[in-house]
PDB file of N, CA and C in Angstrom:
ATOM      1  N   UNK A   1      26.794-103.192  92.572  1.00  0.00           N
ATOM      2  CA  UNK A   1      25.406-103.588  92.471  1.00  0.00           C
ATOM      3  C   UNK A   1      24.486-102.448  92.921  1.00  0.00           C
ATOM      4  N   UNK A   2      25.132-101.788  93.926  1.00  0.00           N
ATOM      5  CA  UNK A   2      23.789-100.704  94.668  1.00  0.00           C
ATOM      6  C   UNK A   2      23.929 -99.481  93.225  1.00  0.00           C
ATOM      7  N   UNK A   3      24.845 -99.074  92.761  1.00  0.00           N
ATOM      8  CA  UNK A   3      25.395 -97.854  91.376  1.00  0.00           C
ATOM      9  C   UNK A   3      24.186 -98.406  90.118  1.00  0.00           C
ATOM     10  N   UNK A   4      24.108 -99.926  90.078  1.00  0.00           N
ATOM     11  CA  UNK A   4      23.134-100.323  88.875  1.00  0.00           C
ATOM     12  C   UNK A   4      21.508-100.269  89.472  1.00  0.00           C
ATOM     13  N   UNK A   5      21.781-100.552  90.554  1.00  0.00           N
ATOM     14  CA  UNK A   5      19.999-100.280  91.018  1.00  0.00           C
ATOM     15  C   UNK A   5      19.385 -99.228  91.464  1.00  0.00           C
ATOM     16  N   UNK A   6      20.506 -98.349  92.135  1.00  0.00           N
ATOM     17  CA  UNK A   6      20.003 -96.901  92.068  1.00  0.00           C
ATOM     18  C   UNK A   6      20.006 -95.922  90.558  1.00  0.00           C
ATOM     19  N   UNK A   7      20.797 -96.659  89.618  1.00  0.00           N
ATOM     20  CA  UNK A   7      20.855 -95.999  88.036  1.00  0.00           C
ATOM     21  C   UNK A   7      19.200 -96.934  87.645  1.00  0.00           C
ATOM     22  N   UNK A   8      19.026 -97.887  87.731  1.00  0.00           N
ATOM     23  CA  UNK A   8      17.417 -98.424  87.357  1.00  0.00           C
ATOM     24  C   UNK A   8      16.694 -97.499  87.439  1.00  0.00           C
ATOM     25  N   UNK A   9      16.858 -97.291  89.416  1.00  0.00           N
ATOM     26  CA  UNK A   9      15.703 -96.514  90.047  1.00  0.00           C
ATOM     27  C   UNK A   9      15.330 -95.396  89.520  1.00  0.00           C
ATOM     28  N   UNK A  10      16.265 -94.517  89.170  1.00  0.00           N
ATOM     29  CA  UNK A  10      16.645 -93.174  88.703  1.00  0.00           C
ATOM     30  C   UNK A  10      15.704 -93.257  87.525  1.00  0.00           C
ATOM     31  N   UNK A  11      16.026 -93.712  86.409  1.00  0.00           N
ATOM     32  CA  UNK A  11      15.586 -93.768  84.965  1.00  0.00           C
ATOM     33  C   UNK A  11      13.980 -94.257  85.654  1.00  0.00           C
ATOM     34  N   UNK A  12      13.637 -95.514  86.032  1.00  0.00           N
ATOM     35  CA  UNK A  12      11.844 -95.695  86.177  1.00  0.00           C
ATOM     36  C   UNK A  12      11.311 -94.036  86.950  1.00  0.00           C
ATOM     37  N   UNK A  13      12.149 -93.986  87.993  1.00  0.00           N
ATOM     38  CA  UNK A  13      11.110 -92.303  88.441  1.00  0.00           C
ATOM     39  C   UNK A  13      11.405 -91.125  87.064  1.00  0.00           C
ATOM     40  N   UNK A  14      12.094 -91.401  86.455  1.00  0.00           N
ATOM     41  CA  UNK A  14      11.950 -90.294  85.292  1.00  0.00           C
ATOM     42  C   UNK A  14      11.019 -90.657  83.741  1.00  0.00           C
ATOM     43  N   UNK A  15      11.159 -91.666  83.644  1.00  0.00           N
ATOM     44  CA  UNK A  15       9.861 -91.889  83.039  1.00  0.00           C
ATOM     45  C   UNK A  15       8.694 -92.539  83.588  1.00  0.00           C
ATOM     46  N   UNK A  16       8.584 -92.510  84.679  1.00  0.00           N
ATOM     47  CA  UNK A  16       7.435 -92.274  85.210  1.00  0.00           C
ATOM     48  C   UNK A  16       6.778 -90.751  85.447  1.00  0.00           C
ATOM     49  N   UNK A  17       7.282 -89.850  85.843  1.00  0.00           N
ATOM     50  CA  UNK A  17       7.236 -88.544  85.362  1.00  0.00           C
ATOM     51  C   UNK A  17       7.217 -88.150  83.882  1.00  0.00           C
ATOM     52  N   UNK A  18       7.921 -88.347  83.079  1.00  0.00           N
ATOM     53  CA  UNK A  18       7.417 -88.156  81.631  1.00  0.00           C
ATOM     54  C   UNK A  18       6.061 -88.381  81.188  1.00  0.00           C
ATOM     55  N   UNK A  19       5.912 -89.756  82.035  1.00  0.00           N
ATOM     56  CA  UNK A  19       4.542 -90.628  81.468  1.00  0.00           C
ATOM     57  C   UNK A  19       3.236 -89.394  82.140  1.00  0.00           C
ATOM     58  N   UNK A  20       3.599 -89.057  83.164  1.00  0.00           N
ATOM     59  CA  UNK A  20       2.398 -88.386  83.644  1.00  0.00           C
ATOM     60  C   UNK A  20       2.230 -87.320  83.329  1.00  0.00           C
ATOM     61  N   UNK A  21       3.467 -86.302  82.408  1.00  0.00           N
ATOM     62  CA  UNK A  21       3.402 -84.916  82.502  1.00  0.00           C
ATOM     63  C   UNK A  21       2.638 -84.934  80.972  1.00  0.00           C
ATOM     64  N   UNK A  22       2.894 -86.180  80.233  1.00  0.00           N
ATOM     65  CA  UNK A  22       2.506 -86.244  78.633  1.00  0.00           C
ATOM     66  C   UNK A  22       1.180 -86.624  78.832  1.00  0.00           C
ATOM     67  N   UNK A  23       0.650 -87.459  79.427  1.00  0.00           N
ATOM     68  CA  UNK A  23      -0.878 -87.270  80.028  1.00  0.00           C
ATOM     69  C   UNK A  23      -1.675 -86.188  80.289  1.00  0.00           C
ATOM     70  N   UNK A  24      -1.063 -85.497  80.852  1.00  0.00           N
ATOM     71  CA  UNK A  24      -1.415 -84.116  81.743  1.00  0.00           C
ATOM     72  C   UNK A  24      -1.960 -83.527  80.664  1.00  0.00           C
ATOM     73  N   UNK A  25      -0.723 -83.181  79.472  1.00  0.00           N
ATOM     74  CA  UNK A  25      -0.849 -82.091  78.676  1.00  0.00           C
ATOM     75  C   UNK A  25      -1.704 -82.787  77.389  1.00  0.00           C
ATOM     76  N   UNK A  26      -2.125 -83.797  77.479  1.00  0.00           N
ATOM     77  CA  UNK A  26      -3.272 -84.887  76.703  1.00  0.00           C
ATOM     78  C   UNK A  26      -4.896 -84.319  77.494  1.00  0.00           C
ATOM     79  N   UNK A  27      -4.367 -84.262  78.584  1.00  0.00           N
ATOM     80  CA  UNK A  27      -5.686 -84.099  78.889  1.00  0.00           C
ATOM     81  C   UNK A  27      -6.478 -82.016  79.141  1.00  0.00           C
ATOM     82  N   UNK A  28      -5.476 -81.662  78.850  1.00  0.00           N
ATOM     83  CA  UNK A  28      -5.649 -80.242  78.993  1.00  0.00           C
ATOM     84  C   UNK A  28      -5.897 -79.397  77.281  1.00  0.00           C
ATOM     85  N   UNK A  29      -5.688 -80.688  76.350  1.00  0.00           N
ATOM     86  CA  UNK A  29      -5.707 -80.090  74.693  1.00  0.00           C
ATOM     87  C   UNK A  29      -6.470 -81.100  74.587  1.00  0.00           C
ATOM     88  N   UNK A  30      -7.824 -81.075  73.734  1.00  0.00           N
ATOM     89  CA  UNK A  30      -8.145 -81.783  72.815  1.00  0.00           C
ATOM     90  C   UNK A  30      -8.090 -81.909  71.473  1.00  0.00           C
ATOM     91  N   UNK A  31      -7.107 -80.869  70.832  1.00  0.00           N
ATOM     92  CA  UNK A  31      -7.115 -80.827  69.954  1.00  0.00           C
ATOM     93  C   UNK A  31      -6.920 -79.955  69.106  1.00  0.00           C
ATOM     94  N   UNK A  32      -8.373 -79.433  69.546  1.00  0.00           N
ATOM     95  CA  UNK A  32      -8.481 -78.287  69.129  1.00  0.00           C
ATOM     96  C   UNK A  32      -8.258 -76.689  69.010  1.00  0.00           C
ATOM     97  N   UNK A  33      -8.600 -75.442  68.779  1.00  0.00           N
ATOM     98  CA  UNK A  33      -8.537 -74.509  69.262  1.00  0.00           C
ATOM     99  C   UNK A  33      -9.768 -73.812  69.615  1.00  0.00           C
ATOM    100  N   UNK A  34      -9.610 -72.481  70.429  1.00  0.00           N
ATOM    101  CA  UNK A  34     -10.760 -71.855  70.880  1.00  0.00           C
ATOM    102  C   UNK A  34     -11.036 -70.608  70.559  1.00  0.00           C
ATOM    103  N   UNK A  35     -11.853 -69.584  69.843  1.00  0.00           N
ATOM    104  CA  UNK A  35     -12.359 -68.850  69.581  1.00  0.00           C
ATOM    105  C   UNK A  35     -12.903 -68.057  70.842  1.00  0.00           C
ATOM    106  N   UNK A  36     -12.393 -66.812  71.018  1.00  0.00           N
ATOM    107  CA  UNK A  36     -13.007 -66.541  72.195  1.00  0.00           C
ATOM    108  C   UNK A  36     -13.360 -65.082  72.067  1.00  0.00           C
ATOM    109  N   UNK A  37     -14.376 -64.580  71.729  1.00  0.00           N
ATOM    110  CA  UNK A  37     -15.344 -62.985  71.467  1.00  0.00           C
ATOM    111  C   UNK A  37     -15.617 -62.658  72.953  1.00  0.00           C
ATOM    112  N   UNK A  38     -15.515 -61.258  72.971  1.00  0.00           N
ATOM    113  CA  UNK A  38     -16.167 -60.577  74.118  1.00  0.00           C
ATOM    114  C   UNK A  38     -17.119 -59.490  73.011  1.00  0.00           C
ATOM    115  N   UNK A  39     -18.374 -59.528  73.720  1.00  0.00           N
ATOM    116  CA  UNK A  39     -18.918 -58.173  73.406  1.00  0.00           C
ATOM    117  C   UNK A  39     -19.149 -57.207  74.285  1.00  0.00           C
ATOM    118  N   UNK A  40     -17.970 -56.034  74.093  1.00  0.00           N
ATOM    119  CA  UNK A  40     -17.855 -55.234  75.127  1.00  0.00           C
ATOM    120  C   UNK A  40     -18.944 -53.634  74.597  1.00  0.00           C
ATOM    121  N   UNK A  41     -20.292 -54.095  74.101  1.00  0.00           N
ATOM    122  CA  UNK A  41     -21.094 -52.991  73.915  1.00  0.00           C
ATOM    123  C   UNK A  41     -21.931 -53.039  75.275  1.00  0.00           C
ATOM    124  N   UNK A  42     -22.747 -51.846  75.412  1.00  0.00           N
ATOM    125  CA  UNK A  42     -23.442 -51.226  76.688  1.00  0.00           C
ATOM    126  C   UNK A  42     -24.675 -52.059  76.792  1.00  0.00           C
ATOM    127  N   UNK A  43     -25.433 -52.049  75.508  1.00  0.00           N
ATOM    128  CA  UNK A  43     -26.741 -52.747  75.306  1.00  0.00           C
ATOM    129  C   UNK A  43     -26.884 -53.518  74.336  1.00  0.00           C
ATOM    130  N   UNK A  44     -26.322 -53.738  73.501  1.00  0.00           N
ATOM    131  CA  UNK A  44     -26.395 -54.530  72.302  1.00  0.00           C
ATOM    132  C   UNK A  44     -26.263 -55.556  72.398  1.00  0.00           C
ATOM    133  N   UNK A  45     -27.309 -56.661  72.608  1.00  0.00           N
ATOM    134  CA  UNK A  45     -26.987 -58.457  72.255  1.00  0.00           C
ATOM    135  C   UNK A  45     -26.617 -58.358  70.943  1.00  0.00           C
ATOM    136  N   UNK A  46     -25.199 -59.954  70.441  1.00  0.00           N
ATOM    137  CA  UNK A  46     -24.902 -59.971  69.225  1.00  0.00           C
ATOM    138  C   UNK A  46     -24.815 -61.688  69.676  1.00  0.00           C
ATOM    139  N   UNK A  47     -24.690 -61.405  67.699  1.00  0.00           N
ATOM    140  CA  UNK A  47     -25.023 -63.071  67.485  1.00  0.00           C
ATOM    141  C   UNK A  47     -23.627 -63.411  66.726  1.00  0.00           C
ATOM    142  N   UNK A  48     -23.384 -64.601  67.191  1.00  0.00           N
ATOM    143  CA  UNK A  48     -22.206 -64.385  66.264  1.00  0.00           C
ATOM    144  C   UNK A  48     -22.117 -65.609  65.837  1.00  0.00           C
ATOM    145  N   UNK A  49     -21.665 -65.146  64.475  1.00  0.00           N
ATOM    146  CA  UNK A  49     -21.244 -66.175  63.296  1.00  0.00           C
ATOM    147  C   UNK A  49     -20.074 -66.726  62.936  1.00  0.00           C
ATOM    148  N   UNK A  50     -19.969 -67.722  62.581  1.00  0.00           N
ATOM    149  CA  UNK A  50     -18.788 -68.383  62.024  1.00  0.00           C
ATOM    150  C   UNK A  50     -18.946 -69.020  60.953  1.00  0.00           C
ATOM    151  N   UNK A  51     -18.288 -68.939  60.087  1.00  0.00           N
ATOM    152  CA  UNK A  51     -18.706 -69.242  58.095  1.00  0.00           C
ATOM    153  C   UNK A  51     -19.962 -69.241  58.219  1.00  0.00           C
ATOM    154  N   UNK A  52     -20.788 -68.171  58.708  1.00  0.00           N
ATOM    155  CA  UNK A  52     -22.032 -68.393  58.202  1.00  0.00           C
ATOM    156  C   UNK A  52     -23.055 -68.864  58.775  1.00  0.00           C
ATOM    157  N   UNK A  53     -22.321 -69.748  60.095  1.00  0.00           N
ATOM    158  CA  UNK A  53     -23.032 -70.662  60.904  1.00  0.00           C
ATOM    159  C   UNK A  53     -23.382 -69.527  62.004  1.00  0.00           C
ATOM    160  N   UNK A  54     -24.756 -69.737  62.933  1.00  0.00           N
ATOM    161  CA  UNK A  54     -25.272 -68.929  64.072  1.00  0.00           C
ATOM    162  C   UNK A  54     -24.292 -70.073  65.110  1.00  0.00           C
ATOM    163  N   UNK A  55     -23.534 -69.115  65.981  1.00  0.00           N
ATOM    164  CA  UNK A  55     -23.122 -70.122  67.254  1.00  0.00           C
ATOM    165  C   UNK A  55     -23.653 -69.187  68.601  1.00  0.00           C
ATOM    166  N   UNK A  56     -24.699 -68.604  68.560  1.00  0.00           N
ATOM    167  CA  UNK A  56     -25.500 -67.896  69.574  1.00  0.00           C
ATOM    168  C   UNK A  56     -25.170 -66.680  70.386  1.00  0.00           C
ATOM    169  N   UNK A  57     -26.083 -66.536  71.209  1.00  0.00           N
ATOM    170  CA  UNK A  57     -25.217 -65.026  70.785  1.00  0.00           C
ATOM    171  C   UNK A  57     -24.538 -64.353  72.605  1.00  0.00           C
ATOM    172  N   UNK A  58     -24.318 -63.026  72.435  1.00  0.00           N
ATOM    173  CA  UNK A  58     -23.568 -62.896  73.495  1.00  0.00           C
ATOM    174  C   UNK A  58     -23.999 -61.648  73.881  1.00  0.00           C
ATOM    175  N   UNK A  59     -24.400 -61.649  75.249  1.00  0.00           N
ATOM    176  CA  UNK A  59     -24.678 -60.956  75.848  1.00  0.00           C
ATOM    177  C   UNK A  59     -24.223 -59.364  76.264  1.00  0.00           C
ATOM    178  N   UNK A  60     -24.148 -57.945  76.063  1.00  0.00           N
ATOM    179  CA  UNK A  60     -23.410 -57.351  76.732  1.00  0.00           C
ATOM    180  C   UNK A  60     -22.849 -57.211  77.638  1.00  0.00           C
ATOM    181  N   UNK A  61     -21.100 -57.343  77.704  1.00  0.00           N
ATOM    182  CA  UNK A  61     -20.157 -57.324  78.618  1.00  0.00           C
ATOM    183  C   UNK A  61     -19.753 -58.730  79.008  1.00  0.00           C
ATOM    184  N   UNK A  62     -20.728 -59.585  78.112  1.00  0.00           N
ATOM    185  CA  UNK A  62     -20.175 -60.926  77.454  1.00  0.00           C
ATOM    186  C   UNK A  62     -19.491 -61.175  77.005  1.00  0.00           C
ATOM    187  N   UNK A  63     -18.400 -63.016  77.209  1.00  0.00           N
ATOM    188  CA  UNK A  63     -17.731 -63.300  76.709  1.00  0.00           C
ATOM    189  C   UNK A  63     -18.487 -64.905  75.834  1.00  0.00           C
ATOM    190  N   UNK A  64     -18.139 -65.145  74.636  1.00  0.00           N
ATOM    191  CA  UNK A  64     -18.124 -66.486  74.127  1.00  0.00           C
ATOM    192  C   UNK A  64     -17.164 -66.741  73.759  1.00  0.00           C
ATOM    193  N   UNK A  65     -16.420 -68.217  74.497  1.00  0.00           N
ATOM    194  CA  UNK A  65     -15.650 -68.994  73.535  1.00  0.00           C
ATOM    195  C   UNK A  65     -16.400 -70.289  72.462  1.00  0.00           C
ATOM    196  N   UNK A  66     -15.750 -70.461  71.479  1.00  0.00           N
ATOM    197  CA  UNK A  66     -16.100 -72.115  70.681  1.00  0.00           C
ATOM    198  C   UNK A  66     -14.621 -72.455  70.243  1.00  0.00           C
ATOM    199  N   UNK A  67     -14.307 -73.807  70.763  1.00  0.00           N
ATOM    200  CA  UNK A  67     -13.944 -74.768  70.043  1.00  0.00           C
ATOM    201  C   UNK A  67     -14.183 -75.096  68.798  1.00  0.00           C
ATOM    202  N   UNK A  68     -13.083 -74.706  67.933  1.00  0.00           N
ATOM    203  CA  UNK A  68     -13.213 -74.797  66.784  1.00  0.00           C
ATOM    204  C   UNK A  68     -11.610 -75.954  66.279  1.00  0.00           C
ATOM    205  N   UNK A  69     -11.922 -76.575  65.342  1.00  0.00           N
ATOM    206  CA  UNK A  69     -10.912 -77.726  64.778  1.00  0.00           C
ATOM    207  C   UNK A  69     -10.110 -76.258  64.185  1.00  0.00           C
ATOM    208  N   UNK A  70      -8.336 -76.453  64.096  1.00  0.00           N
ATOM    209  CA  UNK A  70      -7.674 -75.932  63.532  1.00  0.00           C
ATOM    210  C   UNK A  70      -7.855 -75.617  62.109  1.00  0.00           C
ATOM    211  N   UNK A  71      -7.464 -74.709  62.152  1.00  0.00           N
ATOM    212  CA  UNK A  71      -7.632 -73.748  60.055  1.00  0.00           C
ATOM    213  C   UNK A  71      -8.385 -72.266  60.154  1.00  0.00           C
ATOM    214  N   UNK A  72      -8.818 -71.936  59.006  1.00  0.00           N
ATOM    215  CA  UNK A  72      -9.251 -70.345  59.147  1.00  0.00           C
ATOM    216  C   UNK A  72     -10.494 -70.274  58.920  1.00  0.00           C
ATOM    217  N   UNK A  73     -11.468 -69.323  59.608  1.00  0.00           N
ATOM    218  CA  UNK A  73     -12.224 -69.087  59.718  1.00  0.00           C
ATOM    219  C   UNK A  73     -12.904 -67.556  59.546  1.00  0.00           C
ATOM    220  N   UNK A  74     -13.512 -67.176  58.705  1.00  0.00           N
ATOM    221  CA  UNK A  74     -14.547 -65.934  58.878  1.00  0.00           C
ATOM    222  C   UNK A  74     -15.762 -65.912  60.366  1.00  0.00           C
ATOM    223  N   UNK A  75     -15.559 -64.616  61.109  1.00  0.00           N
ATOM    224  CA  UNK A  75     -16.559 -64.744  61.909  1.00  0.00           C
ATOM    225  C   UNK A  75     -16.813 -63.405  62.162  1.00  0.00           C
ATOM    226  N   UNK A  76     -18.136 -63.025  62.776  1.00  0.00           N
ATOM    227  CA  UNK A  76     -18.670 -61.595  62.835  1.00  0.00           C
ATOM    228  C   UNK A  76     -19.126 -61.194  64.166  1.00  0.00           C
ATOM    229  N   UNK A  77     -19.524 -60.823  64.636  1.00  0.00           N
ATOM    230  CA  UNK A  77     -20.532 -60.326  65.423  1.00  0.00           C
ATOM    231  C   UNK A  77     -21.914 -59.471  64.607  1.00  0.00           C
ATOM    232  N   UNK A  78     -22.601 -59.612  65.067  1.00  0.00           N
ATOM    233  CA  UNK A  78     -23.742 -59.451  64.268  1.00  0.00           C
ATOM    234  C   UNK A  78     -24.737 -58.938  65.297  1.00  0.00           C
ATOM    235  N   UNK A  79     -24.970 -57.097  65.320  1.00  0.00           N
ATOM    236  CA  UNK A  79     -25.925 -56.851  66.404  1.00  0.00           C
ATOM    237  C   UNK A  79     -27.678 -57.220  66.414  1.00  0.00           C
ATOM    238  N   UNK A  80     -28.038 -57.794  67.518  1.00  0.00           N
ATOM    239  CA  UNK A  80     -29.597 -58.266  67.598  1.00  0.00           C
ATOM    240  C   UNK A  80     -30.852 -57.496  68.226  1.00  0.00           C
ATOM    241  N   UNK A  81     -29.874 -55.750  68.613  1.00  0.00           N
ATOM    242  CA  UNK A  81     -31.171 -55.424  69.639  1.00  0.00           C
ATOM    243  C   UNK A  81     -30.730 -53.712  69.783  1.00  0.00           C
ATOM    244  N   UNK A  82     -30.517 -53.451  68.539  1.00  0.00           N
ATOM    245  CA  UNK A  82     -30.128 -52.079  68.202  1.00  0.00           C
ATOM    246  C   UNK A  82     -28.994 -51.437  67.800  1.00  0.00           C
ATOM    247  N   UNK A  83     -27.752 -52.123  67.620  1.00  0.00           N
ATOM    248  CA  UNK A  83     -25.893 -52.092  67.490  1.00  0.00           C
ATOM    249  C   UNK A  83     -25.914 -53.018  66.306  1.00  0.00           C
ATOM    250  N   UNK A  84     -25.219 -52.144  65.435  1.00  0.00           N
ATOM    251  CA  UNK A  84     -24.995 -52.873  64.297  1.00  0.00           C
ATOM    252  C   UNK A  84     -23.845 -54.010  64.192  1.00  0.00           C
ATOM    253  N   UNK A  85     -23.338 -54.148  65.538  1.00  0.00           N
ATOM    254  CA  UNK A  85     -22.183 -55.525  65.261  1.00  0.00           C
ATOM    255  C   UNK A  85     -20.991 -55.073  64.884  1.00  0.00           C
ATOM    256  N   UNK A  86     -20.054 -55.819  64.681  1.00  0.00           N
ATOM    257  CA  UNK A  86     -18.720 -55.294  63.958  1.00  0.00           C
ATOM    258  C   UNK A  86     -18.076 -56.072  62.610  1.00  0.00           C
ATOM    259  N   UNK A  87     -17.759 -55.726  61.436  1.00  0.00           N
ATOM    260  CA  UNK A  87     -17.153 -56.006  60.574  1.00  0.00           C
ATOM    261  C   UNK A  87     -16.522 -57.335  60.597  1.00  0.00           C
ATOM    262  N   UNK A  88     -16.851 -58.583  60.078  1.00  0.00           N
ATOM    263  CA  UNK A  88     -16.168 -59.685  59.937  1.00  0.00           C
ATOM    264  C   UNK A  88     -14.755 -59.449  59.607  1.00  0.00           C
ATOM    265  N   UNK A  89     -14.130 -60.163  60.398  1.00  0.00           N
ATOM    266  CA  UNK A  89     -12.827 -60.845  60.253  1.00  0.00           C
ATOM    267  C   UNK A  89     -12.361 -62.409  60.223  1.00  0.00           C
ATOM    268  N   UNK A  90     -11.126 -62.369  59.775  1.00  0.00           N
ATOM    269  CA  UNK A  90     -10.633 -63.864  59.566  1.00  0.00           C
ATOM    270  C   UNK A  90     -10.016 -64.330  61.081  1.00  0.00           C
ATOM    271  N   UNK A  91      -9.690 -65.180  61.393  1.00  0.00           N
ATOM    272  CA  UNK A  91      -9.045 -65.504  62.465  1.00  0.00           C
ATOM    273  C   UNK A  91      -7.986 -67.064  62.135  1.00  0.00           C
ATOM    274  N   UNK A  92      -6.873 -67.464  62.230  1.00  0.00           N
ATOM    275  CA  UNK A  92      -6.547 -68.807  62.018  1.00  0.00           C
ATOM    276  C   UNK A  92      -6.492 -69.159  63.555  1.00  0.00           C
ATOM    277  N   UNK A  93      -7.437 -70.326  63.307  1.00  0.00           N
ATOM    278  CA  UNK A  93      -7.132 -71.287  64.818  1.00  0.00           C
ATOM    279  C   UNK A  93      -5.983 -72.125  65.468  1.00  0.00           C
ATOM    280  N   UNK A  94      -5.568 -72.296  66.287  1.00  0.00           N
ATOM    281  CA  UNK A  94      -4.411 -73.276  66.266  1.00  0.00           C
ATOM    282  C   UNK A  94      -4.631 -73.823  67.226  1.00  0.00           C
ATOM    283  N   UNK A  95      -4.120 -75.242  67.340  1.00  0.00           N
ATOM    284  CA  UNK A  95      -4.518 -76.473  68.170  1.00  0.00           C
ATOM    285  C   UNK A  95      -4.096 -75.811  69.642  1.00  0.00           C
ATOM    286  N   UNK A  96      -4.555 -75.966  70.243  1.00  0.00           N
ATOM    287  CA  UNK A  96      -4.449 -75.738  71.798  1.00  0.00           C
ATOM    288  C   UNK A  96      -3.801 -74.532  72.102  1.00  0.00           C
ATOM    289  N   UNK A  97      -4.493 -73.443  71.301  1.00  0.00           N
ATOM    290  CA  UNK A  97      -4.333 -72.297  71.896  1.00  0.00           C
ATOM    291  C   UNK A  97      -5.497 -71.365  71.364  1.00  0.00           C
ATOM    292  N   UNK A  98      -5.936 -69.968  72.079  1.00  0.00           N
ATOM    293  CA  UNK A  98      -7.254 -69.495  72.402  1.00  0.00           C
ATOM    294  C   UNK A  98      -6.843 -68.098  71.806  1.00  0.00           C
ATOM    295  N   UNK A  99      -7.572 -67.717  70.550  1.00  0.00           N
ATOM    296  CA  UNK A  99      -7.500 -66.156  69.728  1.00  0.00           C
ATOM    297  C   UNK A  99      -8.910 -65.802  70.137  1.00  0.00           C
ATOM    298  N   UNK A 100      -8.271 -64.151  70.945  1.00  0.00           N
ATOM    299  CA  UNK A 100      -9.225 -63.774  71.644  1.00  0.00           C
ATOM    300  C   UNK A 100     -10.055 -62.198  71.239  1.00  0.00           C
ATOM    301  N   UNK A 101     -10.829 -62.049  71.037  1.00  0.00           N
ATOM    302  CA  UNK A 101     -11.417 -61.046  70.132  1.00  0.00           C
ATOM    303  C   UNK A 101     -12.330 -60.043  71.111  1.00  0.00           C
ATOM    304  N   UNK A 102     -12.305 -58.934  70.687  1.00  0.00           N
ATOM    305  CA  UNK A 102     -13.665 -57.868  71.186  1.00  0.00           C
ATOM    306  C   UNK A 102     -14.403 -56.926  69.756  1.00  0.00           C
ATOM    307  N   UNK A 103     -15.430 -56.640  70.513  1.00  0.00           N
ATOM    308  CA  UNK A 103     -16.187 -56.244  69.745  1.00  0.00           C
ATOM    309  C   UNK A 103     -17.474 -54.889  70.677  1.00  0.00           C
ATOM    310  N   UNK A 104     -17.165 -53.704  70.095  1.00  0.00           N
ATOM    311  CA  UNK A 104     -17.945 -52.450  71.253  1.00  0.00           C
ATOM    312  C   UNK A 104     -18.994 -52.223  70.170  1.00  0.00           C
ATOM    313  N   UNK A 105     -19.400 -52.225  69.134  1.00  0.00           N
ATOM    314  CA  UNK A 105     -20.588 -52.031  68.906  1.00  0.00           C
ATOM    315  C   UNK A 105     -21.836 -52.479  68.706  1.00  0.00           C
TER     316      UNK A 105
END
């Protein structure tokens, strides 16, 4: 009798641990993925785009991330205050993980 209730016990503390670690990692992804630009120019504010869209801009020696839903995306930097920005590229997003980009001019 004590071999079947300590084999119970065993199995509830292990999925009870399952239950919380699958939570955990529920609550640390939403889903999505993250886009993350640095603009590593001296003086140049840039604005940066994604298909086209303004998602605001970034400061020198700035970083922006966005949350973006998984799939591919065109995005630029686009200089606002004398730096011409840098050449669009593609990027594919992936759910709960962060593609991380720079940009010096």
């Amino acid at each position: 009798m004590k071999k079947i209730i300590l084999t119970v016990m065993g199995v509830i503390s292990f999925l009870s641990v399952s239950v919380i670690s699958t939570s955990c990692d529920e609550l640390t992804c939403s889903g999505n993925g993250t886009l993350s630009v640095e603009n590593k120019s001296l003086n140049t504010v840039q604005r940066l785009m994604i298909n086209g869209v303004n998602y605001g801009s970034v400061d020198p020696g700035k970083t922006k991330e966005v949350e973006l839903t998984p799939g591919t995306y065109a995005w630029q930097l686009v200089g606002l205050s004398g730096g011409s920005g840098c050449s669009p590229a593609v990027v594919n997003i992936v759910e709960c993980e962060t593609s991380s980009f720079s940009c010096s001019n």
